[in-house]
Protein backbone atom coordinates (compact mmCIF):
# COMPACT_ATOMS: atom_id res chain seq x y z
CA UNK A 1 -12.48 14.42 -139.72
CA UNK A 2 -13.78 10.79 -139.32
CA UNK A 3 -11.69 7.10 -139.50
CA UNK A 4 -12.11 3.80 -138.82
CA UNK A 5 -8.79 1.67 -137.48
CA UNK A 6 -8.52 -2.05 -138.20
CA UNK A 7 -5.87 -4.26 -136.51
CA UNK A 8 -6.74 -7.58 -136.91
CA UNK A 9 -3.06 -9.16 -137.29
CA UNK A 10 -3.01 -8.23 -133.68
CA UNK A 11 -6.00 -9.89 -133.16
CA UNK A 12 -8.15 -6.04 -133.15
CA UNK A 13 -11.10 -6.55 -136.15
CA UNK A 14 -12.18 -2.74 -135.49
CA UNK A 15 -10.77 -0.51 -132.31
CA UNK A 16 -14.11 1.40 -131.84
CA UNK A 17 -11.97 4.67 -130.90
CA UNK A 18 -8.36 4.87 -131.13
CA UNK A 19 -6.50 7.60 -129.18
CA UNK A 20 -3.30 6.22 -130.54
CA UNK A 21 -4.11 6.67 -133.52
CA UNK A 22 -5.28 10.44 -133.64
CA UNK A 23 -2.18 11.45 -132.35
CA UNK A 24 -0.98 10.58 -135.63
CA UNK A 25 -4.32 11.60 -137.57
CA UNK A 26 -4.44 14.91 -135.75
CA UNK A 27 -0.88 16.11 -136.61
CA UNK A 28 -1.87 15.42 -140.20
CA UNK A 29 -5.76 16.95 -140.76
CA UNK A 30 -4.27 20.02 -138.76
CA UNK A 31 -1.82 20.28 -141.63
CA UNK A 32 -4.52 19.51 -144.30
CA UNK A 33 -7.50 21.96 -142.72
CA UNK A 34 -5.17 24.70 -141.62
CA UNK A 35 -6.77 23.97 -137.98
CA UNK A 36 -5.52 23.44 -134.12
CA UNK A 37 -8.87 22.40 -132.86
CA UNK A 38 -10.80 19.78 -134.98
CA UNK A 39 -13.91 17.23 -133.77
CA UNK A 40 -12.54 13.66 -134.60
CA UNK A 41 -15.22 10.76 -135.10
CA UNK A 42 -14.38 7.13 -135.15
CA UNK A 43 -17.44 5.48 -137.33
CA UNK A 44 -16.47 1.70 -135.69
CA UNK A 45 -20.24 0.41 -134.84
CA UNK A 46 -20.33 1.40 -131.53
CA UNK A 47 -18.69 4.97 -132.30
CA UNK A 48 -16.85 8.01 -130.32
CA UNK A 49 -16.66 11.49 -130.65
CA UNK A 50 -13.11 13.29 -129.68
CA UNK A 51 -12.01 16.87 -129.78
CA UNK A 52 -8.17 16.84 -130.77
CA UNK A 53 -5.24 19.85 -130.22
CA UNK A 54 -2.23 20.16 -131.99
CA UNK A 55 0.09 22.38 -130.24
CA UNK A 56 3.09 22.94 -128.64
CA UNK A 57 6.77 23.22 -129.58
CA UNK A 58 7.96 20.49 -132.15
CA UNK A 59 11.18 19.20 -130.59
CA UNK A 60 13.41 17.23 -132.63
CA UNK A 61 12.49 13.44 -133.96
CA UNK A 62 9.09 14.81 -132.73
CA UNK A 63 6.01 16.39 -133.76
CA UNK A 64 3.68 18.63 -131.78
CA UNK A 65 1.93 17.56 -128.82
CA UNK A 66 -1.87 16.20 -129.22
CA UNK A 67 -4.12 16.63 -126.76
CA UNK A 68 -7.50 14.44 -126.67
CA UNK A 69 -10.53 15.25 -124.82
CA UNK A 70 -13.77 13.40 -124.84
CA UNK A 71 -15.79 10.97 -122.67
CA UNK A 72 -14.25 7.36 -121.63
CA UNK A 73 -15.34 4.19 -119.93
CA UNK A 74 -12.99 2.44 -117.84
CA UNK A 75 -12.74 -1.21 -118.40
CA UNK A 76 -9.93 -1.95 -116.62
CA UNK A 77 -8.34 -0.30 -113.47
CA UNK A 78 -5.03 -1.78 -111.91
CA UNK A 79 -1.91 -0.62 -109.67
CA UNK A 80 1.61 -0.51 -110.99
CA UNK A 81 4.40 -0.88 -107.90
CA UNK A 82 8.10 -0.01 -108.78
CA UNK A 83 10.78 -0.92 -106.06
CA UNK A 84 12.85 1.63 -104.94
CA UNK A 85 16.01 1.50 -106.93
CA UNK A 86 18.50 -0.33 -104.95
CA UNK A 87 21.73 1.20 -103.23
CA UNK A 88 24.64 -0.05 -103.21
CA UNK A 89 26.52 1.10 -99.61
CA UNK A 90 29.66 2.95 -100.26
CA UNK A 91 32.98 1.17 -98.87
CA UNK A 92 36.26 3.78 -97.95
CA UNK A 93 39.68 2.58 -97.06
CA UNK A 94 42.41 4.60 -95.51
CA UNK A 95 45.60 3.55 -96.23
C-alpha cells in the first residue's frame, strides 16, 4: 500500500516516512488485503520503503502489534538519565 502524511498544524508540511503512522495504516490494509506481511511506501519527495507485520494477540483497548522493518538514518542520537527512585528510610518505635 502507499501514503503520504501531512502535519503542517504542527509545523510538519510532509513527514517523508512515518512509522507512527503505519502502525495505524498497517492494522487497517491487513484487514482490507486479507494480509500479515505487506510492503508499505511513503511517496513524500524524498520517499521510503517499509515492510510492515501485523501480529500478535489483540489485548483489550488494543490492537495487534506492528512490527516495521526497513532502512533508517539517524539524525539525532542522545542519552536519557533517570535517577534512582528515592527511598525514604524506615523509622520503628518500641513502646
Amino acid at each position: 500500500f502507499v501514503s503520504r502524511f501531512f502535519g503542517p498544524a504542527v509545523g510538519i508540511p510532509e513527514d517523508p516516512v512515518t512509522g507512527s503512522a503505519h502502525c495505524t495504516l498497517a492494522p487497517y490494509w491487513s484487514g482490507v488485503l486479507g494480509k500479515s506481511t505487506m510492503l508499505a511506501q511513503q511517496l513524500s519527495q524524498r520517499g521510503g520503503e517499509l515492510e510492515v507485520e501485523v501480529g500478535g494477540e489483540e489485548e483489550e483497548g488494543a490492537s495487534a502489534r506492528v512490527w516495521i522493518r526497513g532502512h533508517a538514518v539517524t539524525t539525532l542520537a542522545g542519552e536519557l538519565l533517570i535517577p534512582p527512585p528515592r527511598t525514604v528510610p524506615v523509622v520503628s518505635r518500641l513502646c
